[in-house]
Protein backbone atom coordinates (compact mmCIF):
# COMPACT_ATOMS: atom_id res chain seq x y z
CA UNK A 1 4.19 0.10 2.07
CA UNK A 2 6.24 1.28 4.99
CA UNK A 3 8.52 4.09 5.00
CA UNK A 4 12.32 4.01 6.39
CA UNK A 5 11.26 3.81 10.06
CA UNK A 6 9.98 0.01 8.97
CA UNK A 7 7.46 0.78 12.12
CA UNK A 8 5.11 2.58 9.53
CA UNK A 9 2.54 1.68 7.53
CA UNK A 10 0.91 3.98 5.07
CA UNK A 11 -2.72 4.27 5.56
CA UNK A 12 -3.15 7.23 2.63
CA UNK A 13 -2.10 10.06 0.55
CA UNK A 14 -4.02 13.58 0.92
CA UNK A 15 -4.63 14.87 -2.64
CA UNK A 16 -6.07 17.86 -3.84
CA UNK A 17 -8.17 20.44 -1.51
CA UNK A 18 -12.24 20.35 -1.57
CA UNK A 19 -14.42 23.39 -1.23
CA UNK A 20 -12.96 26.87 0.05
CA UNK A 21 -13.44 25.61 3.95
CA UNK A 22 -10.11 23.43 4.33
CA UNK A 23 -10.94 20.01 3.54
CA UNK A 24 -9.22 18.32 1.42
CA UNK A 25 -9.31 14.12 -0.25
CA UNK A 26 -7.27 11.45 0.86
CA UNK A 27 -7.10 7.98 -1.46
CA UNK A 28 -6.61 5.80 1.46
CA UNK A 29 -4.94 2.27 1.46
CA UNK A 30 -7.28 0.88 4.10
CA UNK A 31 -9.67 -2.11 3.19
CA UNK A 32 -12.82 0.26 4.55
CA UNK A 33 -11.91 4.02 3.11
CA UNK A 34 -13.75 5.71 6.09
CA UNK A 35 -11.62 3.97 8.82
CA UNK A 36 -8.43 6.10 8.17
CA UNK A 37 -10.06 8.32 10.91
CA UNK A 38 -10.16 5.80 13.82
CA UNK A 39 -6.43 6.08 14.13
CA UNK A 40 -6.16 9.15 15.88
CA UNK A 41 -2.62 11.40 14.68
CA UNK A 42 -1.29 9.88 11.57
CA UNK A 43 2.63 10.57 11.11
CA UNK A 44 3.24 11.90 7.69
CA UNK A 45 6.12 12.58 5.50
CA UNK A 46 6.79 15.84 6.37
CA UNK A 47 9.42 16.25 9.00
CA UNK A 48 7.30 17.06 12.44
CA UNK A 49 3.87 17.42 10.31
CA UNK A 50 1.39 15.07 12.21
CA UNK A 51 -1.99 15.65 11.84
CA UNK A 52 -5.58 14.85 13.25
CA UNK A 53 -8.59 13.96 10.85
CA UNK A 54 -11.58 15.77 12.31
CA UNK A 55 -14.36 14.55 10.21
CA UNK A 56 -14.55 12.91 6.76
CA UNK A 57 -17.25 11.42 4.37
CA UNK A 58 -17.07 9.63 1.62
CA UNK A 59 -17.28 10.85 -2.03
CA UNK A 60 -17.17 8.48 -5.21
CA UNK A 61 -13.90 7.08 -4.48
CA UNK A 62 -11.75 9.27 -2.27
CA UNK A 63 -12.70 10.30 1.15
CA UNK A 64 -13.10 14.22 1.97
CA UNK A 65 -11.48 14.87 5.14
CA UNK A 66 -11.43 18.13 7.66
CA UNK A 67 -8.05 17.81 9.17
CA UNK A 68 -7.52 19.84 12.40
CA UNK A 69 -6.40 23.08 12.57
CA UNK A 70 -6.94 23.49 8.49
CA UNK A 71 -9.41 26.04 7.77
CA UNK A 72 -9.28 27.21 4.35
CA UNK A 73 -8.40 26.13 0.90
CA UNK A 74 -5.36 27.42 0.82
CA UNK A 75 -3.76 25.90 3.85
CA UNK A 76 -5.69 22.51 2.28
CA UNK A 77 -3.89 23.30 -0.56
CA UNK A 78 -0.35 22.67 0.99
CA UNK A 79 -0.64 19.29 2.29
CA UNK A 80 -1.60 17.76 -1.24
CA UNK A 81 0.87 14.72 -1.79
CA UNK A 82 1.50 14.10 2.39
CA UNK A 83 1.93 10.05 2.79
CA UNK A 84 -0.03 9.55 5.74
CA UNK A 85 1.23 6.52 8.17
CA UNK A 86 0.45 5.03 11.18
CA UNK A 87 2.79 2.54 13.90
CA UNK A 88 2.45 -1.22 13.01
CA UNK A 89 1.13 -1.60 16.42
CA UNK A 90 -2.03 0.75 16.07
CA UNK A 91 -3.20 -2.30 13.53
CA UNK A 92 -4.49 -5.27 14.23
CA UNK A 93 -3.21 -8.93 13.73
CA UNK A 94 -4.27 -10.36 11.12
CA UNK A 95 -7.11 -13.14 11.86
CA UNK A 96 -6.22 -15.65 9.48
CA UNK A 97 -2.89 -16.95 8.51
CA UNK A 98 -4.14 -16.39 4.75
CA UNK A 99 -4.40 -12.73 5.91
CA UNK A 100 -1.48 -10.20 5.95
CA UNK A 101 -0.75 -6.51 5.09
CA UNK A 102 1.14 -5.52 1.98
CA UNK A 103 4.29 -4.41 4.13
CA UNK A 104 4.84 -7.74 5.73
CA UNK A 105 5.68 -9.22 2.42
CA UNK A 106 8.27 -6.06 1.69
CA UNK A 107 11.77 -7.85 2.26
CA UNK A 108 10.53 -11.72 1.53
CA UNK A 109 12.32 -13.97 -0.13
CA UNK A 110 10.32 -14.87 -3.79
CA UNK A 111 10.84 -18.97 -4.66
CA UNK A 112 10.00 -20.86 -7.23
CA UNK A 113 7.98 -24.09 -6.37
CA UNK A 114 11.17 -26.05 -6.63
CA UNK A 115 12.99 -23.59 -4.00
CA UNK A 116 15.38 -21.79 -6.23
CA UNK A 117 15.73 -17.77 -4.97
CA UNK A 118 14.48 -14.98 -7.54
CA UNK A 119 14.82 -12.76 -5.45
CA UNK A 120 12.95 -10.23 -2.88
CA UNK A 121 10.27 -8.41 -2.59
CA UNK A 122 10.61 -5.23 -3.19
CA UNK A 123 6.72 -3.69 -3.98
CA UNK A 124 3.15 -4.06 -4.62
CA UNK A 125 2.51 -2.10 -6.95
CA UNK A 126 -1.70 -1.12 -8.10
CA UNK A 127 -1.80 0.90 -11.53
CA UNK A 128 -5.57 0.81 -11.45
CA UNK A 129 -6.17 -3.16 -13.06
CA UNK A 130 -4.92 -4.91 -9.32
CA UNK A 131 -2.40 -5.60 -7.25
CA UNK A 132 1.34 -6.34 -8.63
CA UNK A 133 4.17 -8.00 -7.06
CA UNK A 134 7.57 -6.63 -7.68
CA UNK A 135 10.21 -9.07 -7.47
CA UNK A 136 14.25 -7.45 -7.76
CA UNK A 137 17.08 -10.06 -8.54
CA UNK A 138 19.84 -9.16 -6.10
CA UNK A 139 22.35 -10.21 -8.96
CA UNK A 140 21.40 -7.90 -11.46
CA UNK A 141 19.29 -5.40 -9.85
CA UNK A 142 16.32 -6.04 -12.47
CA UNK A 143 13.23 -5.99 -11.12
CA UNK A 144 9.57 -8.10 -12.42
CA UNK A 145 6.48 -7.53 -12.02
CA UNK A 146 3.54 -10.30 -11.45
CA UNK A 147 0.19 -10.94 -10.79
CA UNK A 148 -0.51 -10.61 -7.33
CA UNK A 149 -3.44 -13.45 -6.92
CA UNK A 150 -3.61 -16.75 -5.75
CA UNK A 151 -2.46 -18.69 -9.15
CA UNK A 152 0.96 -17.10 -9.34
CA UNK A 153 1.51 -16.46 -5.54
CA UNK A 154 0.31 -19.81 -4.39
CA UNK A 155 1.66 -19.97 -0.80
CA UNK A 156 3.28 -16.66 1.26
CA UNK A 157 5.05 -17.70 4.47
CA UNK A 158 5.65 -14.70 6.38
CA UNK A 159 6.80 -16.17 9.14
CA UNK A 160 9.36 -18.32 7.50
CA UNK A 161 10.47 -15.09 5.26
CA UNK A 162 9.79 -16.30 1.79
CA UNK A 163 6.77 -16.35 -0.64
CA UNK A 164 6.55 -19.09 -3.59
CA UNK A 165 6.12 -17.32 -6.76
CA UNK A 166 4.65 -19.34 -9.97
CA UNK A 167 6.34 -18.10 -13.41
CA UNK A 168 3.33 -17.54 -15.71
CA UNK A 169 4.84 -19.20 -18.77
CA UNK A 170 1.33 -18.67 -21.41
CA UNK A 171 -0.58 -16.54 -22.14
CA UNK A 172 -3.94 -16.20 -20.40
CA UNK A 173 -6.47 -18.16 -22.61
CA UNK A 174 -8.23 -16.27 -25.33
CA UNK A 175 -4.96 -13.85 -24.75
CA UNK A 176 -2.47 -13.88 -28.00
CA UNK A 177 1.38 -13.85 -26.74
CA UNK A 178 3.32 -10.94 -28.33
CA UNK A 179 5.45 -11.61 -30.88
């Protein structure tokens, strides 16, 4: 996801605080939780709030993060909700051409294998089951969600701004269609 300044990426949210000494958890976006920290300052949300991840750990899922100059609960206690983001540039390119990040598909063009335009891409979406794709029509403003894997999103050409998007017509087998 990127925020208005396109130059963005978000890297995590900070969520609720942990103990009574200022840490607080961050869900982060990143494809190894604990490496949220190598990026030095993060940019957040909050108009002028950038902040510094001291140490951090991981526990179960989220990781519990000392940010610096937060010292007790209740100042960890404020910055529940902050997007954190860093500048497209801190990341690395990709290594494959099969490998991108979510952002770089925000704006593409979604086909159908024959070339006719559904639309754009507009998110990608994760509810908890995996990753979505959220296509909008620019004609009616509607806006569909598929299955972001391999079957249904069988090619994504970044560099030519468009993505090829398979309709899944049936059910999945063993899967009764509603009525």
């Amino acid at each position: 996801m990127t925020t208005q300044n396109s130059n963005r990426i978000l890297l995590g949210q900070i969520g609720a605080a942990h103990g009574i000494k200022g840490a607080v958890r961050i869900a982060a976006h990143t494809q190894d939780p604990l490496a949220i920290g190598s990026y030095g300052p993060l940019h957040t949300d909050r108009p002028g709030l950038v902040i510094t991840i001291d140490k951090l750990r991981l526990h179960k899922n989220v990781v519990v993060a000392h940010i610096k100059g937060i010292a007790d609960r209740d100042a960890a206690e404020k910055l529940n909700g902050v997007s954190l983001f860093v500048d497209r540039d801190r990341l690395p390119e990709p290594e494959d051409e099969d490998d991108f990040y979510h952002a770089d598909l925000i704006g593409l063009e979604a086909r159908l294998q024959s070339g006719q335009i559904i639309g754009q891409v507009s998110a990608l979406p994760n509810f908890g089951a995996g990753d979505l794709i959220e296509i909008r029509d620019p004609q009616s403003g509607d806006t569909y969600l598929y299955p972001f894997t391999r079957a249904v999103v069988p090619a994504v050409r970044i560099a030519e701004g468009y993505l090829v998007i398979e309709v899944p017509l049936e059910a999945p087998e063993g899967e009764e269609e509603p009525d």
